[in-house]
C-alpha atoms as a PDB file:
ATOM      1  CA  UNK A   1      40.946  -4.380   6.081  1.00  0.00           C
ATOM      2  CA  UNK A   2      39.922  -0.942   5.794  1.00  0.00           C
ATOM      3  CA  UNK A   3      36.350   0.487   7.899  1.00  0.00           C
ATOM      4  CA  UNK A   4      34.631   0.738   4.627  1.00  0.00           C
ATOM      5  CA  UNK A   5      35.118  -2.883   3.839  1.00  0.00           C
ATOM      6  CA  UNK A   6      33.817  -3.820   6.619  1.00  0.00           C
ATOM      7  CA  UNK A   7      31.106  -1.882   6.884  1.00  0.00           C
ATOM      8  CA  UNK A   8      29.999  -3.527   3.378  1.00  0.00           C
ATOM      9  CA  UNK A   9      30.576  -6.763   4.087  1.00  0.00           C
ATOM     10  CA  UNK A  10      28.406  -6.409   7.324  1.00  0.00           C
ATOM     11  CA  UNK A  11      25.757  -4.401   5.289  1.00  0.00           C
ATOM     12  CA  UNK A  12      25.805  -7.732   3.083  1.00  0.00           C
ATOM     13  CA  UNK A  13      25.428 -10.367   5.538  1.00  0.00           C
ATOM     14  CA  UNK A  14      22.863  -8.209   7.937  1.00  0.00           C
ATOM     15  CA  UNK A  15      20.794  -8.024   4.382  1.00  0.00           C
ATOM     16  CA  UNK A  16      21.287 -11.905   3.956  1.00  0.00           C
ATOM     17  CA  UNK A  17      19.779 -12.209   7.473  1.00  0.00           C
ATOM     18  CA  UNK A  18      16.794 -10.380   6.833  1.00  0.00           C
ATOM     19  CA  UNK A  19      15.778 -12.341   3.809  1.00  0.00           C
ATOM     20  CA  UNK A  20      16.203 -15.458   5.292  1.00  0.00           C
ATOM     21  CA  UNK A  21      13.761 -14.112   7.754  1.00  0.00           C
ATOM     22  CA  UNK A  22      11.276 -13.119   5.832  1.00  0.00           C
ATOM     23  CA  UNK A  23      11.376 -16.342   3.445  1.00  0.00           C
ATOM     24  CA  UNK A  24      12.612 -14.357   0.069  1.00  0.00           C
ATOM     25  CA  UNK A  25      15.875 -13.908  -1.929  1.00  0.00           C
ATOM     26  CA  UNK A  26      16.872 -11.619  -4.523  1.00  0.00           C
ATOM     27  CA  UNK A  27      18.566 -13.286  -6.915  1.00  0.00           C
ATOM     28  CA  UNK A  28      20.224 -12.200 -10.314  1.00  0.00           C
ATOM     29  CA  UNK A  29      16.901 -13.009 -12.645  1.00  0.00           C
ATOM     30  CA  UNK A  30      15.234 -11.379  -9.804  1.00  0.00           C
ATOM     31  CA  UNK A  31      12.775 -12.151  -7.478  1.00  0.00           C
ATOM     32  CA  UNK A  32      13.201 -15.878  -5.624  1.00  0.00           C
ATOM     33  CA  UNK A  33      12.180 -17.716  -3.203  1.00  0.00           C
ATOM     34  CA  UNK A  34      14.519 -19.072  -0.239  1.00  0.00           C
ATOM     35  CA  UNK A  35      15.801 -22.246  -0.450  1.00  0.00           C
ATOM     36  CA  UNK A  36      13.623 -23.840   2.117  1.00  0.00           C
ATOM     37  CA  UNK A  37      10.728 -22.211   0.654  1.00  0.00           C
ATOM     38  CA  UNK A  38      12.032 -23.587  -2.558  1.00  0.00           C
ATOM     39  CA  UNK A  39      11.767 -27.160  -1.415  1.00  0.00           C
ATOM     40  CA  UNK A  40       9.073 -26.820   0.206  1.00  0.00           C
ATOM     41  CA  UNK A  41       5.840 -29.328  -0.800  1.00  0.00           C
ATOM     42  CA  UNK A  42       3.898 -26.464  -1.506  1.00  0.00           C
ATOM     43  CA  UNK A  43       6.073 -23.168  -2.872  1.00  0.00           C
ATOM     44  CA  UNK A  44       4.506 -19.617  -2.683  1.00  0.00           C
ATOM     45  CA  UNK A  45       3.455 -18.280  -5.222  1.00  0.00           C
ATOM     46  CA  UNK A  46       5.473 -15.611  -7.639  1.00  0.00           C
ATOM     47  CA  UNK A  47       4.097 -12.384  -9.016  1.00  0.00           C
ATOM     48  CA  UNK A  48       7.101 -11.616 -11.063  1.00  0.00           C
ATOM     49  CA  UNK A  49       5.119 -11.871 -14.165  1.00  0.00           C
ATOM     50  CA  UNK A  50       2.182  -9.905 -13.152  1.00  0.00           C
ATOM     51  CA  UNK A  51       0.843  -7.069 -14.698  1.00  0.00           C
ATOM     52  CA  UNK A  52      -0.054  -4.357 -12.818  1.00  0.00           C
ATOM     53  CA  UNK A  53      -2.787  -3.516 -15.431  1.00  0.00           C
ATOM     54  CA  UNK A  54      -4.144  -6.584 -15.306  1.00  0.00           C
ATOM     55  CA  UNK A  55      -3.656  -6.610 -11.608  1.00  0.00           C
ATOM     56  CA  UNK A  56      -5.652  -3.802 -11.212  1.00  0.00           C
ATOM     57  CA  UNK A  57      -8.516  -5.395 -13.423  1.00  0.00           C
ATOM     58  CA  UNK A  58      -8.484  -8.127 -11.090  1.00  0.00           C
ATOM     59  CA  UNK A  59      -9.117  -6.004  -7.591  1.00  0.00           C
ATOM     60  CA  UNK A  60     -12.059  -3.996  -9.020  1.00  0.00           C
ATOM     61  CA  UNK A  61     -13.446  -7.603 -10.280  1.00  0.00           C
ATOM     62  CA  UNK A  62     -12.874  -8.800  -7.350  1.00  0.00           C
ATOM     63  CA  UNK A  63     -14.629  -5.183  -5.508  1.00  0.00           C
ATOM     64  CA  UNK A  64     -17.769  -5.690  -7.864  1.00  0.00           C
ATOM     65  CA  UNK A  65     -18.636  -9.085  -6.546  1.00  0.00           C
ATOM     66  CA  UNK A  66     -18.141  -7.058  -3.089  1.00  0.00           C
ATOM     67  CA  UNK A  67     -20.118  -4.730  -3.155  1.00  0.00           C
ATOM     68  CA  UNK A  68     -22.738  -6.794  -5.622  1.00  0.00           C
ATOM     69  CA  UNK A  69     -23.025  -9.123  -2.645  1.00  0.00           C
ATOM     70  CA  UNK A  70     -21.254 -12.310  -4.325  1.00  0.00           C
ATOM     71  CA  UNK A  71     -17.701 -12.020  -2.706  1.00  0.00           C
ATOM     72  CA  UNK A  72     -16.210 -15.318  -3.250  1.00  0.00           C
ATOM     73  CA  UNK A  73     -14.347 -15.292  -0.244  1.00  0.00           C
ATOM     74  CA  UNK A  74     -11.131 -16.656  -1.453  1.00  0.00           C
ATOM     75  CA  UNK A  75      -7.956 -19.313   0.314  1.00  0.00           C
ATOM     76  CA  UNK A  76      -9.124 -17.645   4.222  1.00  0.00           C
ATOM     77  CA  UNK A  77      -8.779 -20.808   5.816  1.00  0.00           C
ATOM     78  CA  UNK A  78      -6.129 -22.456   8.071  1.00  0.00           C
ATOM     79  CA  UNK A  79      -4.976 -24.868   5.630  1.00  0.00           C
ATOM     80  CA  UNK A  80      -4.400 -21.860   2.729  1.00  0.00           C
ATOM     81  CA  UNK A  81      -1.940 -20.269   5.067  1.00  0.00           C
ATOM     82  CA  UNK A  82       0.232 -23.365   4.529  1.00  0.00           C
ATOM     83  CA  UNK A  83       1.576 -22.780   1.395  1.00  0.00           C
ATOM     84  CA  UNK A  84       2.765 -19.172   2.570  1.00  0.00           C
ATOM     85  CA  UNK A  85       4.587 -19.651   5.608  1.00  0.00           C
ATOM     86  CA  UNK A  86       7.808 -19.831   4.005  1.00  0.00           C
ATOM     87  CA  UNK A  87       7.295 -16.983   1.667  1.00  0.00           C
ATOM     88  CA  UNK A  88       4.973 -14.345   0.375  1.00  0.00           C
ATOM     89  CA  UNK A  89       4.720 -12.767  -3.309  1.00  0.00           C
ATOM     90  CA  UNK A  90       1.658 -10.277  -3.008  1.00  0.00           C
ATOM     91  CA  UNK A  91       0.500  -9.051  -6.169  1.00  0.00           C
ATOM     92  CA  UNK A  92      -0.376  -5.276  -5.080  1.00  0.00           C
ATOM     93  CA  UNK A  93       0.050  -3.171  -2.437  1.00  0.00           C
ATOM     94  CA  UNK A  94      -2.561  -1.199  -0.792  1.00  0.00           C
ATOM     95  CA  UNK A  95      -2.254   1.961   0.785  1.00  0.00           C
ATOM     96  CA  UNK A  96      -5.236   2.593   3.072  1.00  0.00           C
ATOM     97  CA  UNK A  97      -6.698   4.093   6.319  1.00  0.00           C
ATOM     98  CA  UNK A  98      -6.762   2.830   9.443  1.00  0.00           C
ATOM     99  CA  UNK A  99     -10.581   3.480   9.717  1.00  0.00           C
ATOM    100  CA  UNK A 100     -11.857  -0.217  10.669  1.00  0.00           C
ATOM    101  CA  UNK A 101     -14.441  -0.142   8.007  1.00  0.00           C
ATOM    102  CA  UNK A 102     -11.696   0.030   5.602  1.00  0.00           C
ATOM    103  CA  UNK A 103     -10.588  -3.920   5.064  1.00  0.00           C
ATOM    104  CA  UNK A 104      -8.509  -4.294   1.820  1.00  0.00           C
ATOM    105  CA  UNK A 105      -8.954  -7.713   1.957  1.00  0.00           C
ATOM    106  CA  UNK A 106     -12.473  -7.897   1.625  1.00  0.00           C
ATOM    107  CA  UNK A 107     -13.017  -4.792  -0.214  1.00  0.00           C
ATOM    108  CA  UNK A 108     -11.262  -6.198  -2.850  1.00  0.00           C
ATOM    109  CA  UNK A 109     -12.518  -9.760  -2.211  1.00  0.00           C
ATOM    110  CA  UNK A 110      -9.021 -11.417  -2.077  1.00  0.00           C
ATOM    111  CA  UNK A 111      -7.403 -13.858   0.518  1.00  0.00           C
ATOM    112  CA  UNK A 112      -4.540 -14.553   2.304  1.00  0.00           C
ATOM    113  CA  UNK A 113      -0.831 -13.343   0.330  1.00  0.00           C
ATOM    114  CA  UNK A 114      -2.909 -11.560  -2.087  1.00  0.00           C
ATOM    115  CA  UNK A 115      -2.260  -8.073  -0.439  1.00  0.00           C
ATOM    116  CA  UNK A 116       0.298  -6.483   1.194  1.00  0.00           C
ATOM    117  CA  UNK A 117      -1.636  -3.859   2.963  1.00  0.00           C
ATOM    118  CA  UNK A 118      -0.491  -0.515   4.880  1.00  0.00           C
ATOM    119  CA  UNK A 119      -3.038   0.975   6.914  1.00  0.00           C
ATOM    120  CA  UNK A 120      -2.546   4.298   8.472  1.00  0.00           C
ATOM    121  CA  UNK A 121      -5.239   6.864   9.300  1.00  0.00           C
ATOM    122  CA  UNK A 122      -5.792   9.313   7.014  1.00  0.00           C
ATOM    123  CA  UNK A 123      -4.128   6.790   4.138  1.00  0.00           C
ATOM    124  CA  UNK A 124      -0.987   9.817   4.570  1.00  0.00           C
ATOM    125  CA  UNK A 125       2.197   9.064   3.019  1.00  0.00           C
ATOM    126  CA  UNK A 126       3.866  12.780   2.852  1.00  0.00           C
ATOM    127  CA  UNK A 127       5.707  12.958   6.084  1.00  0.00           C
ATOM    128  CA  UNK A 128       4.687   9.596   7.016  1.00  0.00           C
ATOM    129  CA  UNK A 129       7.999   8.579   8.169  1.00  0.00           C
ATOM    130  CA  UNK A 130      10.260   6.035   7.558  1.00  0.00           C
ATOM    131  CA  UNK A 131       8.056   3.052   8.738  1.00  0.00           C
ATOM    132  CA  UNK A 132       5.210   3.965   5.772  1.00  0.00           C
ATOM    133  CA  UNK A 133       8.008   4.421   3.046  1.00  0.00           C
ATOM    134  CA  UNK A 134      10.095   1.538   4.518  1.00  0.00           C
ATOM    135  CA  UNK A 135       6.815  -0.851   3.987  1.00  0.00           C
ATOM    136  CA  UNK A 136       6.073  -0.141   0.652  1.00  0.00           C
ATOM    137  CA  UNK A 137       9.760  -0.253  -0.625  1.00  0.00           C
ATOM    138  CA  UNK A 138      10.140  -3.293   1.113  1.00  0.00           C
ATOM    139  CA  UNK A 139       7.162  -4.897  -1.102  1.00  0.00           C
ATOM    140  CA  UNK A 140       8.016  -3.257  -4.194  1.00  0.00           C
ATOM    141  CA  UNK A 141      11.837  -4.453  -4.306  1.00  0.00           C
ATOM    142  CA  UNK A 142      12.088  -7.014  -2.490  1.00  0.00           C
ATOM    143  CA  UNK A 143       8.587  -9.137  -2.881  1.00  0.00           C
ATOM    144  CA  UNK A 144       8.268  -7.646  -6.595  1.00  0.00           C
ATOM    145  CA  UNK A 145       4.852  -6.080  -6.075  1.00  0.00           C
ATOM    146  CA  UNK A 146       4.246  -3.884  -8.989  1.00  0.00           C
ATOM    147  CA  UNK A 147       1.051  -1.896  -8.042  1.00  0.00           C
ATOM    148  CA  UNK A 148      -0.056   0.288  -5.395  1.00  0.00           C
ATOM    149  CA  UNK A 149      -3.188   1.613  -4.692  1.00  0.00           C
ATOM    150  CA  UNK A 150      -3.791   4.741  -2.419  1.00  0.00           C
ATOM    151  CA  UNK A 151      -7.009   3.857  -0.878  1.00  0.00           C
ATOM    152  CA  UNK A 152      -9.293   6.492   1.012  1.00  0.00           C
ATOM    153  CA  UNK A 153     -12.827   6.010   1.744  1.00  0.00           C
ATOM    154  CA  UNK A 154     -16.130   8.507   1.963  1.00  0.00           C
ATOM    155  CA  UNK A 155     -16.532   9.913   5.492  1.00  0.00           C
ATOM    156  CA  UNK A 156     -12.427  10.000   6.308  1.00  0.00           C
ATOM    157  CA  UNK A 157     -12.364  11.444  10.128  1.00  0.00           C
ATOM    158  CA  UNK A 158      -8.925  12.450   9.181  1.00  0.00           C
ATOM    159  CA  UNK A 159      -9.859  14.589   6.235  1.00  0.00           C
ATOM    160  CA  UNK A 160     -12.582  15.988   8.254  1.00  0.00           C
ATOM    161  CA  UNK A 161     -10.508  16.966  11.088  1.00  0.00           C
ATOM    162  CA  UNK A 162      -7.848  18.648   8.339  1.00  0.00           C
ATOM    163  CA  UNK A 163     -11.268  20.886   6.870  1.00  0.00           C
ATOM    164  CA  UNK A 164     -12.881  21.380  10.283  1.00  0.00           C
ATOM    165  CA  UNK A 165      -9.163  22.702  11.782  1.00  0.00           C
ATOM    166  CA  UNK A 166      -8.364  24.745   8.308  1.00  0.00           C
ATOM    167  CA  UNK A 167     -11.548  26.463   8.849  1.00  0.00           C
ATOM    168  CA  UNK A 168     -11.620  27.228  12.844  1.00  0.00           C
ATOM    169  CA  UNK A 169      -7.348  27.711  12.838  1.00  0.00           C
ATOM    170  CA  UNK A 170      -7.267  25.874  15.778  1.00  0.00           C
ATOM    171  CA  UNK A 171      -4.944  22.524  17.364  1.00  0.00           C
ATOM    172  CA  UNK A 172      -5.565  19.420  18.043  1.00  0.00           C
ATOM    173  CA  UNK A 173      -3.912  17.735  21.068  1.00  0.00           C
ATOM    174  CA  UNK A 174      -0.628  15.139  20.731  1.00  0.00           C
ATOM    175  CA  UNK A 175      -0.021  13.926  17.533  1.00  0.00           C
ATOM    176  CA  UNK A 176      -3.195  13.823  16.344  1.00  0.00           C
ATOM    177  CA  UNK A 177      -2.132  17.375  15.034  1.00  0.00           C
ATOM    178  CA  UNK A 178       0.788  16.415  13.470  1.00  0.00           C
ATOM    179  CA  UNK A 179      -1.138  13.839  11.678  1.00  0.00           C
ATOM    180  CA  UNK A 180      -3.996  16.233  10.043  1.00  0.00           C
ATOM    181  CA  UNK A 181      -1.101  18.746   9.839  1.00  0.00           C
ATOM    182  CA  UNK A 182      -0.138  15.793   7.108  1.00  0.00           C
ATOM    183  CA  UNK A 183      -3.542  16.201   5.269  1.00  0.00           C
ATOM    184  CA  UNK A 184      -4.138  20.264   5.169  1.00  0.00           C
ATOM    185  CA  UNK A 185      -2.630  21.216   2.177  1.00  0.00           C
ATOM    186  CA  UNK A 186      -4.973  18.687  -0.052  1.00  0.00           C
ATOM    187  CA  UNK A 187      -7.540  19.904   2.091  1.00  0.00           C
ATOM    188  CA  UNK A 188      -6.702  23.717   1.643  1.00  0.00           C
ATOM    189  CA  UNK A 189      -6.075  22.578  -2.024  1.00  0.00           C
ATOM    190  CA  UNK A 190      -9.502  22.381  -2.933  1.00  0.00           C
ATOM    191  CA  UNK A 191     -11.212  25.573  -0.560  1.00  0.00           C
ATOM    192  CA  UNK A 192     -13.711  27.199  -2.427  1.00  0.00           C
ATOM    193  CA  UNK A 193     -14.162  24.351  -5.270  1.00  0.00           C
ATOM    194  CA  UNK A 194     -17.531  23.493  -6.867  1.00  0.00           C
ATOM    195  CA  UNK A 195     -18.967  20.257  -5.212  1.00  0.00           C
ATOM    196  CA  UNK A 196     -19.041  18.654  -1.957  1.00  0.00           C
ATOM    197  CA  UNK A 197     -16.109  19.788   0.626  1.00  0.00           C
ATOM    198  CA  UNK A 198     -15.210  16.151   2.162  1.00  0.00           C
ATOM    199  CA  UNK A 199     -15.411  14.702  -0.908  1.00  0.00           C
ATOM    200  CA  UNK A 200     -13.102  17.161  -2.935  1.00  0.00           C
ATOM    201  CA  UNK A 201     -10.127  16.743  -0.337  1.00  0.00           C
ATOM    202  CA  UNK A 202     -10.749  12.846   0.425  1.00  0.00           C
ATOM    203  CA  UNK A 203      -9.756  13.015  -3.507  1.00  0.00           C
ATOM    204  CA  UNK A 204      -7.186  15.400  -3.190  1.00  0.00           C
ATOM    205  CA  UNK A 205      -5.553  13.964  -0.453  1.00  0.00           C
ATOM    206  CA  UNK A 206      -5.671  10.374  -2.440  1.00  0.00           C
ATOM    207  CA  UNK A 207      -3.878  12.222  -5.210  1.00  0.00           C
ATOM    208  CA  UNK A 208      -1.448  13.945  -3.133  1.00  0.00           C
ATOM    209  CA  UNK A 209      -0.182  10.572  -1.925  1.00  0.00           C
ATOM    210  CA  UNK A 210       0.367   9.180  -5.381  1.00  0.00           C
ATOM    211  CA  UNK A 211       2.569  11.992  -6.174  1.00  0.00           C
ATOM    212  CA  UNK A 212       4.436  11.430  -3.144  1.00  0.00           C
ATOM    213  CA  UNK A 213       4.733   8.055  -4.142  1.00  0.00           C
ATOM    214  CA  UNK A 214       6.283   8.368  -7.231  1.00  0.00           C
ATOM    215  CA  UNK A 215       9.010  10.859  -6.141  1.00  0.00           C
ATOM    216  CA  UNK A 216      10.155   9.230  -3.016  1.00  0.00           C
ATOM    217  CA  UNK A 217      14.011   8.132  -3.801  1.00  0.00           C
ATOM    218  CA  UNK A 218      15.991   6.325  -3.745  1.00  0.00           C
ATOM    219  CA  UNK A 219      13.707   3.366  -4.837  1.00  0.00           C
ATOM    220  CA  UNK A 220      10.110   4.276  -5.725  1.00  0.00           C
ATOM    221  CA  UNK A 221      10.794   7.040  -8.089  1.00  0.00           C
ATOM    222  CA  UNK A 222      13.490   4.899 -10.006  1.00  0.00           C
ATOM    223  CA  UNK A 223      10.904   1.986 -10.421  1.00  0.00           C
ATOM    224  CA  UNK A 224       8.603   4.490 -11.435  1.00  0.00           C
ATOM    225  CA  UNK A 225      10.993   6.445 -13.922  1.00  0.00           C
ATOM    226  CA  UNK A 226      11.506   3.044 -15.550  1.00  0.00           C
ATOM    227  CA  UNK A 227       7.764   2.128 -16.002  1.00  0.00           C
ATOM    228  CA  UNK A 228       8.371  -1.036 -13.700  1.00  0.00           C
ATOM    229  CA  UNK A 229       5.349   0.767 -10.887  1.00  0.00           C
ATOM    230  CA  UNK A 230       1.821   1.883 -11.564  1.00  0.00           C
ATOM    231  CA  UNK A 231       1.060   4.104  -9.250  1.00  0.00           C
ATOM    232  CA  UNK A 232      -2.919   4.839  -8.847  1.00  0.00           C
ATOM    233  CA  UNK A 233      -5.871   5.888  -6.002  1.00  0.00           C
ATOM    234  CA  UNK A 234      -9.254   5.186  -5.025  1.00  0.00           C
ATOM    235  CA  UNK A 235     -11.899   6.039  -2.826  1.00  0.00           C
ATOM    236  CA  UNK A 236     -14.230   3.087  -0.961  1.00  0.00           C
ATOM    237  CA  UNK A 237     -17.808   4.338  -0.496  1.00  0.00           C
ATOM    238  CA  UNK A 238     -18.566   2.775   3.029  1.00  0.00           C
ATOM    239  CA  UNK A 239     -22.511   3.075   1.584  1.00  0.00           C
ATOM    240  CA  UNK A 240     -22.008   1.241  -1.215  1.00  0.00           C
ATOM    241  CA  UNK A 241     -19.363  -0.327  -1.386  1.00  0.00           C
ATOM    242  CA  UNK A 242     -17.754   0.683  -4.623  1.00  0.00           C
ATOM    243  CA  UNK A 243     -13.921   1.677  -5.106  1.00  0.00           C
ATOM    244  CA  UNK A 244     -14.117   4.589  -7.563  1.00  0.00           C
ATOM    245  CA  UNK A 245     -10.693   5.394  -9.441  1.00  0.00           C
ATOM    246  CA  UNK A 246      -9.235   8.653  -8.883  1.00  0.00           C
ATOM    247  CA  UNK A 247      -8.371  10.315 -12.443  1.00  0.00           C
END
C-alpha cells in the first residue's frame, strides 16, 4: 500500500476519533448525532434547520429582555446540562472579547448549548492564529452553526491601546504588542473621522473581523460563497446594555 493511502486512511480514522469525542457525526444528509447520543433518553438538540435570520432575531430578543431587566434566564441548571453531555448543536457562534464584562450568554439571555462562544481580547480574528479560525470552523462544519456574530463592546482596552500606541508610536511589552499590532489598521482606518475616536475603531475593528471571516479558506469563505453563513457584528454598550448592529 502506497504512503498516500495510508496517510488517508489514517486521516479518516483520526477524524472518526475526534467525533466520537466530541459526541457528533457527519453523516451524508448532514449534521448527526453519535450513536450513543442517538439513543440516548434525552438527544441534543439539532440546529440543522435554523435560520440564521431568524437566529439572529432571536439573540437581540433575547438582549432586549437583558438589558430591559427581564432576562429569563434560560436551561442554567444542573439538570439542563443532561441532555447535552453527549452532544452539542449551538445555534450561533459568537465572536467576542475577553473583557469579563463581556458574557455572551447573558448578554444575549440564552443558556447552556445555545452558544458556542470564542472569547479573545480585542474580539481579533486577522492574525488570530490557528486556534481562533480552528474554533469557529469547527462549529460551522461540523456542529452546523450557521451564524456568527463579531461582538465588541464600548470601552474595548484593546482598541484603546491600538489608538493610544498609533498616536504616541510607541511598544508595548510581550505579546500584548503583537495583539494591538492585530487591531491598528481599523484603528488607523478611521484617524481623523467625524465622531467619537473609540467608538469609530471599536466599529471598525468589528467590521474588519467580518471581512476576515468571510475570506478565510478553505471552509468559511466556501460556506459563505454559497449563502449557507451570515456573517454580521455588534457592539455591547457595558452602560446600557444594548447590542447595536454594525451596518
Amino acid at each position: 500500500m502506497s504512503n498516500d493511502s495510508n496517510f488517508s486512511q489514517e486521516n479518516s480514522s483520526s477524524r472518526r476519533d475526534f467525533m466520537k469525542l466530541s459526541g457528533l457525526a457527519i453523516g451524508a444528509t448532514g449534521l448527526t448525532l453519535s450513536a450513543s447520543s442517538a439513543n440516548s433518553a434525552t438527544p441534543a438538540p439539532t440546529n440543522a434547520a435554523l435560520d440564521p435570520d431568524a437566529v439572529l432575531k432571536k439573540l437581540l430578543e433575547g438582549n432586549k429582555r437583558f438589558a430591559n431587566g427581564e432576562a429569563a434566564q434560560p436551561r442554567r441548571k444542573p439538570a439542563d446540562f443532561v441532555p447535552l453531555a453527549e452532544g452539542q448543536a449551538p445555534m450561533a457562534i459568537i465572536v467576542g472579547c475577553a473583557d469579563s464584562r463581556v458574557s455572551p450568554e447573558l448578554i444575549f439571555d440564552q443558556g447552556v448549548g445555545d452558544l458556542f462562544v470564542v472569547r479573545v481580547a480585542g474580539n481579533v480574528v486577522s492574525s488570530a492564529g490557528a486556534a481562533i479560525k480552528g474554533s469557529i470552523e469547527f462549529a460551522v462544519a461540523e456542529l452546523g452553526a450557521r451564524l456568527i456574530i463579531v461582538l465588541g463592546h464600548t470601552a474595548c482596552g484593546a482598541v484603546k491601546a491600538a489608538i493610544a500606541h498609533i498616536d504616541a508610536n510607541d511598544t508595548l511589552p510581550g505579546a500584548i504588542r503583537e495583539l494591538v499590532d492585530i487591531i491598528r489598521p481599523a484603528a488607523a482606518s478611521v484617524r481623523g473621522k467625524p465622531g467619537d475616536k473609540l467608538e469609530n475603531a471599536t466599529k471598525a475593528n468589528v467590521k474588519q473581523g467580518i471581512e476576515r471571516i468571510k475570506t478565510l479558506d478553505p471552509i468559511l469563505s466556501e460556506f459563505v460563497k454559497k449563502g449557507e453563513l451570515k456573517v454580521v457584528g455588534g457592539v455591547y454598550d457595558l452602560a446600557t446594555g444594548v447590542v447595536n448592529m454594525v451596518d
